[in-house]
Protein backbone atom coordinates (compact mmCIF):
# COMPACT_ATOMS: atom_id res chain seq x y z
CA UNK A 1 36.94 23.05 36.73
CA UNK A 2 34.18 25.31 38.10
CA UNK A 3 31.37 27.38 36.44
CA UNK A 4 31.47 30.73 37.86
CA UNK A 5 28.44 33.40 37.32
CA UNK A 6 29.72 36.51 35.54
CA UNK A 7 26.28 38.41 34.79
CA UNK A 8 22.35 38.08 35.32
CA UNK A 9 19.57 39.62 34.21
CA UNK A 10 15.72 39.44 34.20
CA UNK A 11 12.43 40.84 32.52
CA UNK A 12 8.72 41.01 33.44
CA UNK A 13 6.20 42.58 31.06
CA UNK A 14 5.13 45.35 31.31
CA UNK A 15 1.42 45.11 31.79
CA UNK A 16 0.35 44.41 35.72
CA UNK A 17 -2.85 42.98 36.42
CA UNK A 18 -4.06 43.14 40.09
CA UNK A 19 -6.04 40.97 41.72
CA UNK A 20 -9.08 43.86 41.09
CA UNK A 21 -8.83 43.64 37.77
CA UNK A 22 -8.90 39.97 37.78
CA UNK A 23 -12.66 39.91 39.23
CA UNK A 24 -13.64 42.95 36.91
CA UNK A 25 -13.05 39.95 34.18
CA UNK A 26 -15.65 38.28 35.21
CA UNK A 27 -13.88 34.78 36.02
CA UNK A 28 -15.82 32.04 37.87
CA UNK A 29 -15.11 33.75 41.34
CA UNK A 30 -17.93 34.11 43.73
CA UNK A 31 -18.07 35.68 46.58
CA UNK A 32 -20.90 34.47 48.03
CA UNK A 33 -18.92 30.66 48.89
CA UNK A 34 -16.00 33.17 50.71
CA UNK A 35 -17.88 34.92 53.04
CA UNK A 36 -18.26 37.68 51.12
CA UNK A 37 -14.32 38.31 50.72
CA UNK A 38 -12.94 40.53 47.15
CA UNK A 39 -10.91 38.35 44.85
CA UNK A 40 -8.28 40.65 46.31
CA UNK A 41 -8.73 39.82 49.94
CA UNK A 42 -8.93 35.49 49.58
CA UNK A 43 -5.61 35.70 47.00
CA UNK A 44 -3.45 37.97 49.64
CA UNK A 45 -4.90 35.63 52.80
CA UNK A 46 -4.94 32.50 50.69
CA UNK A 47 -1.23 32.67 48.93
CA UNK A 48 -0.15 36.07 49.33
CA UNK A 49 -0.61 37.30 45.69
CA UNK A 50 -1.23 40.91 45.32
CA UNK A 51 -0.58 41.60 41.42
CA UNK A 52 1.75 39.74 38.31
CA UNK A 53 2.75 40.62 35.33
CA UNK A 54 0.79 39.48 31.63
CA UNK A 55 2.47 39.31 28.62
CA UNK A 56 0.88 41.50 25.87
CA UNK A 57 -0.66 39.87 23.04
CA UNK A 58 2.08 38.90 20.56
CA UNK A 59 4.66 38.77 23.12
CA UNK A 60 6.30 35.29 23.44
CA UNK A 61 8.63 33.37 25.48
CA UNK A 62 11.04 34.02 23.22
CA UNK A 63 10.91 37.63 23.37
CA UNK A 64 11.28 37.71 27.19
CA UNK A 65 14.05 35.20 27.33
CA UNK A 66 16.11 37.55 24.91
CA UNK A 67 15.16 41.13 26.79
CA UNK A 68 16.98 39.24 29.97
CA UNK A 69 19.63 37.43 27.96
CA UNK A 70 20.42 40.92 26.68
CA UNK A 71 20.47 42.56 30.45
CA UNK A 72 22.72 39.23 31.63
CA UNK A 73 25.51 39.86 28.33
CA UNK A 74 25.27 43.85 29.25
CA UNK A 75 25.65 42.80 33.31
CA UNK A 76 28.84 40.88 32.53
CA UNK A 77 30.32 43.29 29.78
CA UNK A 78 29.91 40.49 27.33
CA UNK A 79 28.44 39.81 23.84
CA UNK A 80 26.67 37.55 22.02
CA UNK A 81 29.34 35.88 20.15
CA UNK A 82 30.98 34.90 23.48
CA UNK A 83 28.53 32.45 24.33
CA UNK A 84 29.42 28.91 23.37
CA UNK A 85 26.02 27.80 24.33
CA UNK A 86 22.38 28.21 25.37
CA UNK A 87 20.83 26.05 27.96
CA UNK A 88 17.14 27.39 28.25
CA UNK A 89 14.34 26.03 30.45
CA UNK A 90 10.55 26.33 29.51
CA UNK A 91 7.37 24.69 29.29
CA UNK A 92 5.64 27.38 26.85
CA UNK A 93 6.90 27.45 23.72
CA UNK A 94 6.13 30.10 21.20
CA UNK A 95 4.90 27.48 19.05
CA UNK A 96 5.67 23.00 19.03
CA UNK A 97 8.53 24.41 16.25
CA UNK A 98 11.00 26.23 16.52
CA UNK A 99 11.77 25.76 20.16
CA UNK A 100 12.02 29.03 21.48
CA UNK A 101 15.63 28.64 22.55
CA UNK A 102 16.82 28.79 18.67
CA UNK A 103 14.95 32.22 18.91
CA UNK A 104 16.85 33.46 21.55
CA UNK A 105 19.56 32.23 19.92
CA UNK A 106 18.71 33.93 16.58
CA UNK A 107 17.17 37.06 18.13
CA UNK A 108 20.89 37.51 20.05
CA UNK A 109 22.89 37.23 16.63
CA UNK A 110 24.74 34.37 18.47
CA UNK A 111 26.15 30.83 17.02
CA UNK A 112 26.21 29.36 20.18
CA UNK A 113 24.94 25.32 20.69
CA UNK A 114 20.76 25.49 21.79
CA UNK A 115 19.95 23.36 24.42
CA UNK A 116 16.21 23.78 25.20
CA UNK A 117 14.93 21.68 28.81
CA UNK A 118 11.42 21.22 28.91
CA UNK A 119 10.90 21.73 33.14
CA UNK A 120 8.38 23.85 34.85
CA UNK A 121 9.67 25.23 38.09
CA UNK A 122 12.73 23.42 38.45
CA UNK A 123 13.81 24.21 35.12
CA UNK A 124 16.03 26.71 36.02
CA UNK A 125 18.22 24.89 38.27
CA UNK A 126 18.34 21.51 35.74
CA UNK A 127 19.87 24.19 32.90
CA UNK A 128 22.27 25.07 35.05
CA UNK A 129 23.12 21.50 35.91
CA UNK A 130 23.13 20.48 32.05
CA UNK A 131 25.13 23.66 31.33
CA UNK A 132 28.10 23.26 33.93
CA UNK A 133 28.10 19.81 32.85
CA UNK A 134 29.15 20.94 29.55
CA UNK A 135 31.33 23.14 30.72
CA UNK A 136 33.21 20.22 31.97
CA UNK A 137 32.63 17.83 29.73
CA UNK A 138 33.01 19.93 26.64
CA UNK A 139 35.47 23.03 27.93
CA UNK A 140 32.94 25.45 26.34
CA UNK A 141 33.98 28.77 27.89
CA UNK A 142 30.91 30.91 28.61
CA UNK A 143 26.99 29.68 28.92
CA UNK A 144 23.80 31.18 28.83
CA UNK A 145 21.06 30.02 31.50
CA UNK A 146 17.97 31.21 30.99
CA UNK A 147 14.06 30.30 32.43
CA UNK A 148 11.47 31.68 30.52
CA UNK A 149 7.25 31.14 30.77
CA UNK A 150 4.34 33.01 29.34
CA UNK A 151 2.46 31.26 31.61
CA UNK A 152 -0.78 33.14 32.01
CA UNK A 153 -1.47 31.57 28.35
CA UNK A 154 -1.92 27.61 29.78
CA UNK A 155 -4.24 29.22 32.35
CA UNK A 156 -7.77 28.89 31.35
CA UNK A 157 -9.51 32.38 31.02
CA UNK A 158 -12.59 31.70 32.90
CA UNK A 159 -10.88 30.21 35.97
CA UNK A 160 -10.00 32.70 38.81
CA UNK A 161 -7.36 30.33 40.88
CA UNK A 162 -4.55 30.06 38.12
CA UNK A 163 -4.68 33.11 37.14
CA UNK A 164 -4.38 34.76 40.75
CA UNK A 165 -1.40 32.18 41.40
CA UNK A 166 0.69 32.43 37.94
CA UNK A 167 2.60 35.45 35.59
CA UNK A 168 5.13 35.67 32.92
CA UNK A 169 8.86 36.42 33.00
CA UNK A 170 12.28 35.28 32.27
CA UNK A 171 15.48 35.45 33.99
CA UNK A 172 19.29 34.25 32.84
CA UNK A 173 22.68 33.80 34.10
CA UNK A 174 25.80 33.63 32.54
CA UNK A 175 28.32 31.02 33.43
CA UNK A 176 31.73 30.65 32.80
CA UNK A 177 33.85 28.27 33.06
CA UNK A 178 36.72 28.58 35.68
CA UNK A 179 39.62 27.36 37.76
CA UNK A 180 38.50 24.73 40.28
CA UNK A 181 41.86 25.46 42.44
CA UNK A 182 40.64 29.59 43.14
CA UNK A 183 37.81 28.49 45.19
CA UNK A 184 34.75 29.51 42.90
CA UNK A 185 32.67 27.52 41.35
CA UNK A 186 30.09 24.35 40.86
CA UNK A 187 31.74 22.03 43.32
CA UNK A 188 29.49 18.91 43.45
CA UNK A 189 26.20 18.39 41.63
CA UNK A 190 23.50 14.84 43.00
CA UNK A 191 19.59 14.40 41.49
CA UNK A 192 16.75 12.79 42.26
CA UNK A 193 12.98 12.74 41.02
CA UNK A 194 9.24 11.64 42.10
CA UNK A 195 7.47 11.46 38.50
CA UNK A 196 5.15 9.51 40.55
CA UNK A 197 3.43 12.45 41.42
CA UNK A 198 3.57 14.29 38.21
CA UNK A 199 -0.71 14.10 38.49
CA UNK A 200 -0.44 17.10 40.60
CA UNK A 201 0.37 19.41 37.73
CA UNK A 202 -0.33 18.25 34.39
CA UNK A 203 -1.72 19.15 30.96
CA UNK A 204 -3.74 16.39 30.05
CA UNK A 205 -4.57 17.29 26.05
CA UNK A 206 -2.72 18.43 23.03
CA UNK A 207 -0.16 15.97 22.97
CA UNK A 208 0.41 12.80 21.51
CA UNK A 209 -1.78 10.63 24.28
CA UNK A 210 -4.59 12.92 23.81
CA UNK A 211 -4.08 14.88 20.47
CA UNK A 212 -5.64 18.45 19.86
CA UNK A 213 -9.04 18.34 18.44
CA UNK A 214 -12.15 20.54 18.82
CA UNK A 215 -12.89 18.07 21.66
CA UNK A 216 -10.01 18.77 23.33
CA UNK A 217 -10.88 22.32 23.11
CA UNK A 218 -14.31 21.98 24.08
CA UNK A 219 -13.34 20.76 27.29
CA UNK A 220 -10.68 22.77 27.77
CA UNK A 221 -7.89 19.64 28.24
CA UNK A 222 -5.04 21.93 27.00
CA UNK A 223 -4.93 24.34 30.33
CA UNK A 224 -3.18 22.98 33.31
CA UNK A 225 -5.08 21.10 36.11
CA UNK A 226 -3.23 20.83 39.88
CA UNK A 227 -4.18 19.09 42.90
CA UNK A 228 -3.58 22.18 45.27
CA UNK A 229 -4.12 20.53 48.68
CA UNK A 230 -1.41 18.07 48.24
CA UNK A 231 0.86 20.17 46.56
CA UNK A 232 1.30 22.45 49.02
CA UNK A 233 2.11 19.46 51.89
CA UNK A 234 4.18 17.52 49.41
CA UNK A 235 6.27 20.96 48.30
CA UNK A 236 6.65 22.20 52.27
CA UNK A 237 8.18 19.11 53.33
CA UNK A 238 10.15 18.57 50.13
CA UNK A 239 11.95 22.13 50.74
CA UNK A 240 12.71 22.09 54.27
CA UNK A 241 13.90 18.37 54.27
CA UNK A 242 16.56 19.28 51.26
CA UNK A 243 17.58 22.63 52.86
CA UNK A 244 18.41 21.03 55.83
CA UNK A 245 20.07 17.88 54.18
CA UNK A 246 21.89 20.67 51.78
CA UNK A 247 23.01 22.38 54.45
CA UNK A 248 24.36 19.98 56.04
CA UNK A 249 26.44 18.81 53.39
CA UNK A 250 28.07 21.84 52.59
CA UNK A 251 29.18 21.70 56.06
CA UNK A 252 27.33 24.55 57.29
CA UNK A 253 24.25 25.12 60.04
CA UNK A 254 21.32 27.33 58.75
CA UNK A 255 22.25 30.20 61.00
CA UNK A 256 25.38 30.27 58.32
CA UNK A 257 23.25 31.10 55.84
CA UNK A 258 21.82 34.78 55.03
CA UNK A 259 19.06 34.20 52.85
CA UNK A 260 16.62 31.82 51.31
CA UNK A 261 16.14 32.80 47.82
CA UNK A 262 13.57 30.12 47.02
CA UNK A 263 11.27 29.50 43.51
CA UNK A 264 7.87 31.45 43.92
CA UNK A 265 5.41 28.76 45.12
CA UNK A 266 3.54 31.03 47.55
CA UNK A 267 3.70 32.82 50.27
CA UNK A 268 1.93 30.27 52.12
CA UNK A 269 4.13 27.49 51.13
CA UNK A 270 7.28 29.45 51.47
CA UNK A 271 5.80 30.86 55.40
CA UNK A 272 5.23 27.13 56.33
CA UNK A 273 8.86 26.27 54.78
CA UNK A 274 10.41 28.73 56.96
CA UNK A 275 7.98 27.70 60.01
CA UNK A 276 9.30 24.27 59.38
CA UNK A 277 13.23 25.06 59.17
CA UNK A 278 12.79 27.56 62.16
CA UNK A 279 13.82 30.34 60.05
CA UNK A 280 12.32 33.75 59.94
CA UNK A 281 10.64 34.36 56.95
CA UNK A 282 12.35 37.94 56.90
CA UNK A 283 15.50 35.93 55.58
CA UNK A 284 13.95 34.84 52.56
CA UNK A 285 13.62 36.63 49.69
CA UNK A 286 9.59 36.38 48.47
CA UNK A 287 9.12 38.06 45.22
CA UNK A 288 5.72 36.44 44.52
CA UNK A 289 3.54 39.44 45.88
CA UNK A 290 4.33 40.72 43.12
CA UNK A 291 5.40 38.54 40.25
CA UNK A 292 3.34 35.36 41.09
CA UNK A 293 5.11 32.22 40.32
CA UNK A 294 6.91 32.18 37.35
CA UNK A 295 7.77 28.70 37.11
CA UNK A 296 11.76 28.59 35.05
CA UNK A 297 11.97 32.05 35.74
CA UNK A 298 11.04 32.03 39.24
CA UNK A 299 14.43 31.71 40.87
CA UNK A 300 16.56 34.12 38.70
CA UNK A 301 14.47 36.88 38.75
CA UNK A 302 14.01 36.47 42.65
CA UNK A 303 17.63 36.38 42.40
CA UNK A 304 18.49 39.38 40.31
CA UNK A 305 15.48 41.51 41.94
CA UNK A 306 17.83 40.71 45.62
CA UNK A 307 20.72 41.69 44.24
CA UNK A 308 19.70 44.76 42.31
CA UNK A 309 18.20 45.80 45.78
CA UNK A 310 21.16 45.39 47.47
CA UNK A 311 20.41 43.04 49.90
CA UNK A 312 23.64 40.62 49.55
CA UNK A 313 26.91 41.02 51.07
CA UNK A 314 30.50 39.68 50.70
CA UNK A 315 30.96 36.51 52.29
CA UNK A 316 26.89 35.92 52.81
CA UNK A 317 25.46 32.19 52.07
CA UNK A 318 21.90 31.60 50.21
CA UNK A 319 20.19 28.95 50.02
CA UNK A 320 17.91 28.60 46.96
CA UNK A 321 15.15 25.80 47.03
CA UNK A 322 13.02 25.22 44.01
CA UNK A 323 9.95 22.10 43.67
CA UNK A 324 7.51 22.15 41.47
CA UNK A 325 6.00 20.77 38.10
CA UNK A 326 6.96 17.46 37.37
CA UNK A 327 7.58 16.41 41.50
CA UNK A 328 11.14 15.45 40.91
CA UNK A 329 13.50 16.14 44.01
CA UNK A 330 16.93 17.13 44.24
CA UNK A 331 18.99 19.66 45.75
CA UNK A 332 21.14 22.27 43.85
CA UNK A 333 23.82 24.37 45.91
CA UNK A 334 25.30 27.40 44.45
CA UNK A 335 27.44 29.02 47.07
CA UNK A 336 28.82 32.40 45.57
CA UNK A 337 31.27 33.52 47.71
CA UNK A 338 33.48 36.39 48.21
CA UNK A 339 36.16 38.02 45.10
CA UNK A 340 38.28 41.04 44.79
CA UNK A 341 36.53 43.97 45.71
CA UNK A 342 33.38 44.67 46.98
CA UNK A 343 30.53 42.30 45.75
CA UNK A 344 28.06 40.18 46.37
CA UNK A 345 28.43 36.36 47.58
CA UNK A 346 26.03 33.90 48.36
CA UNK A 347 25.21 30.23 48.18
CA UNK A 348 21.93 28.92 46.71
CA UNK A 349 20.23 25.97 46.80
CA UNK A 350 17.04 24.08 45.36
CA UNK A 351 15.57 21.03 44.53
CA UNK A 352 15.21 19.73 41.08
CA UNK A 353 13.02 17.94 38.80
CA UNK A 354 13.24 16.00 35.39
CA UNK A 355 16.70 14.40 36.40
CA UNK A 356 18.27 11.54 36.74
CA UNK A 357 20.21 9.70 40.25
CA UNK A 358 23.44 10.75 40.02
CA UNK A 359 24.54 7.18 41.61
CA UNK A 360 24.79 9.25 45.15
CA UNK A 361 22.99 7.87 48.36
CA UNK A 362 20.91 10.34 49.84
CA UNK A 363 21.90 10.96 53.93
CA UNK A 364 18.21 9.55 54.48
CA UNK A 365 18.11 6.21 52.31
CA UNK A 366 14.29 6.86 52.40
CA UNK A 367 14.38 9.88 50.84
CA UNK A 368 15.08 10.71 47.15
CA UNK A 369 18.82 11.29 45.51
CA UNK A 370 19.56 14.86 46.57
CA UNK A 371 21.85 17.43 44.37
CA UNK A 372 24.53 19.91 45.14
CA UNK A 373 26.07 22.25 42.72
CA UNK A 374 28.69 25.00 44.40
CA UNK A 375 29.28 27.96 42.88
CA UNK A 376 30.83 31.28 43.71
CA UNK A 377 30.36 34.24 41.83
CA UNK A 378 31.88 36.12 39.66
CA UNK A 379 31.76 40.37 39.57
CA UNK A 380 29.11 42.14 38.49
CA UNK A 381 30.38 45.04 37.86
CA UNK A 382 33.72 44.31 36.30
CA UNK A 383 34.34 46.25 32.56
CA UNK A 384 33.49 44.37 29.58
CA UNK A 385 36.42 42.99 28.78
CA UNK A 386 38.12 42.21 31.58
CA UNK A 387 35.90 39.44 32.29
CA UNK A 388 38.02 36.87 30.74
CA UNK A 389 40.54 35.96 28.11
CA UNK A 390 39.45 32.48 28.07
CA UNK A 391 36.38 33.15 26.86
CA UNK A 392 38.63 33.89 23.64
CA UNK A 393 39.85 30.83 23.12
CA UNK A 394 38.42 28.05 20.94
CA UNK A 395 38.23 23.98 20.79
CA UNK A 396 41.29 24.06 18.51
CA UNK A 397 43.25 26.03 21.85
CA UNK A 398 43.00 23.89 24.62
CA UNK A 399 44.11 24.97 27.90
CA UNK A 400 43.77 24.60 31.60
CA UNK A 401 41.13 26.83 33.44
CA UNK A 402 42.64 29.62 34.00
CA UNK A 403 41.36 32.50 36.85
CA UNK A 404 38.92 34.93 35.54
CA UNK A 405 40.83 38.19 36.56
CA UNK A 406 44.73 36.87 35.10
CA UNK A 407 42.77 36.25 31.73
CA UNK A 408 44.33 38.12 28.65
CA UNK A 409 41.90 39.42 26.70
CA UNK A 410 41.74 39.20 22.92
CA UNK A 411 38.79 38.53 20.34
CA UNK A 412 38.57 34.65 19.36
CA UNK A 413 37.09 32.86 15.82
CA UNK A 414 34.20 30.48 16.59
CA UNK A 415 34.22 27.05 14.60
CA UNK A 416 30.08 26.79 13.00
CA UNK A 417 30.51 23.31 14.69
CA UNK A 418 32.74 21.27 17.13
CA UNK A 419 32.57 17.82 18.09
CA UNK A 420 33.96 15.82 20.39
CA UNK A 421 34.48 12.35 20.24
């Protein structure tokens, strides 16, 4: 079995606020302790943000997740009722209830299983390690990936650094479940995790140690605290120690590899990575300029933004490294390599967070477990439904993977509930 990416898509609001406008707010920025240097001019020579996007008021994670979800079904020529289920990562709920998953879900028209991760910047690549795993484990056909965060809302309003480093956005993927023997797909997933560290991003109040209470508003323990200077050391090292170890795993050297499509840290961090792995930074592709770091969302809209750009080619390698909230480490590959016809391939890889040892020893024993997920890619371009006959077939039909393109196609019934025992 391998899980096979037939469509993407992404969504940013559509409000931009510069790093101007930010000091026209009024935040607690003073130029007087940096030399006299704009907002503007310490963001872009501090972390490289220029502008990001907000999302308007009334606009929730929810809403986001579904405008990409939407782009990702229309990408692959696909539906809503295809999708067996959602896997969604975010740390910014609309509200504590519903999760905002079972509002994608609704807001799609779709019956499909929820799955909702709660993981910051890795959360991307741990939904798409929980969703091939059910692909696997549970021969659902088709999933839905998606990492969504409105994060400019756990950013308090009268502090200038979050607010220059974060935005809102979501991004999604659609995976499919294929045959192992045609060369596509996940090939080989391990994990690992430092929740040691999690201090250097947390949200201390509004939770069950430290419920909400006019207290807790007073002092403004809901927004999110970080510890920047070691964040940055800890998250350089952690990305070009797993790109090199992922690498090498997959059998490959980094001049194999065409680009670095890495979650949106910084510009800083990301320069330093590629300082570190002696790779110039013109391979990688750096969306945060302009997005800021989008946590969940961070790597697939990086990731659609490349490829609706144009800049991958059949046969090319990427490498896709994500760190972040939460400090767990582990490596993710996705190679997506070459089909019929002209289209993109690539292989991506990251570290994630929030997961647990897969039982494999890490090449260094004293570094953390590592993880690897393969995948190759399916076409993004291919007519709606051509994209698999499979995807029409239900619990009560079992069969063996079958190839994407010698799929029949024909409308399936979907059960309200399967389970497996």
């Amino acid at each position: 079995m391998s899980a096979v990416i037939v469509g993407m898509g992404s969504y940013l609001p559509e409000r931009i606020v510069t790093n101007d406008n930010l000091e026209a707010m009024g935040l607690d920025y003073d130029r007087a302790r940096t030399g006299g240097l704009s907002l503007d001019d310490w963001a872009r020579s501090r972390h490289g943000a220029i502008a990001r996007h907000w999302a308007r008021p009334g606009e929730c994670t929810s809403d986001m997740a579904t405008v990409a979800a939407q782009r990702s079904l229309a990408d692959a020529g696909l539906d809503a009722q295809d999708i067996d289920v959602i896997v969604m990562a975010t740390i910014t709920n609309d509200c504590r209830l519903p999760q905002s998953g079972l509002m994608v879900q609704a807001n799609l028209g779709s019956t499909a299983k929820v799955i909702q991760i709660d993981s910051a910047c890795t959360g991307f690549v741990d939904s798409m390690l929980v969703a091939c795993g059910l692909l696997e484990g549970h021969r659902y056909e088709l999933a839905l990936v998606v990492g969504a965060d409105t994060l400019t809302r756990l950013c308090d309003p009268q502090k200038f650094m979050p607010l220059t480093i974060f935005g809102d956005g979501a991004g999604a993927v659609l995976l499919h479940r294929g045959n192992a023997a045609n060369g596509y797909g996940v090939r080989s997933i391990a994990t690992g995790s430092e929740g040691q560290l999690g201090k250097y991003v947390c949200v201390p109040g509004g939770a069950g140690k430290i419920p909400f209470s006019q207290d807790v508003l007073d002092r403004g323990l809901h927004y999110w605290r970080f510890m920047f200077e070691e964040i940055h050391s800890w998250a350089v090292d952690r990305i070009a120690r797993c790109t090199m170890d992922a690498v090498t795993r997959a059998g490959l050297a980094l001049d194999d590899i065409a680009w670095v499509v890495p979650h949106q840290a910084s510009v800083n961090i990301l320069e330093c990575a590629a300082r570190r792995l002696e790779i110039g930074v013109a391979r990688f592709v750096i969306t945060y300029p302009s997005t800021g770091n989008l946590s969940a969302a961070s790597i697939p809209v990086a990731l659609d933004q490349a490829r609706q750009e144009g800049k991958f080619r059949d046969g090319d390698w990427l490498v896709m490294p994500a760190v972040g909230g939460g400090h767990g480490l582990g490596r993710s590959h996705i190679p997506v390599v070459r089909l019929p016809g002209k289209r993109p391939a690539c292989l991506i890889e990251g570290t994630s967070a929030g997961l647990a040892s897969s039982g494999q020893a890490p090449s260094d024993p004293a570094s953390p477990a590592c993880s690897q997920i393969w995948v190759r890619r399916s076409s993004w371009s291919r007519p709606a439904r051509e994209v698999s006959g499979a995807l029409q077939r239900r619990s009560s039909e079992r069969i063996s993977p079958m190839s994407i393109a010698d799929a029949s196609v024909r409308r399936r019934s979907k059960p309200e509930c399967t389970i497996f025992i």
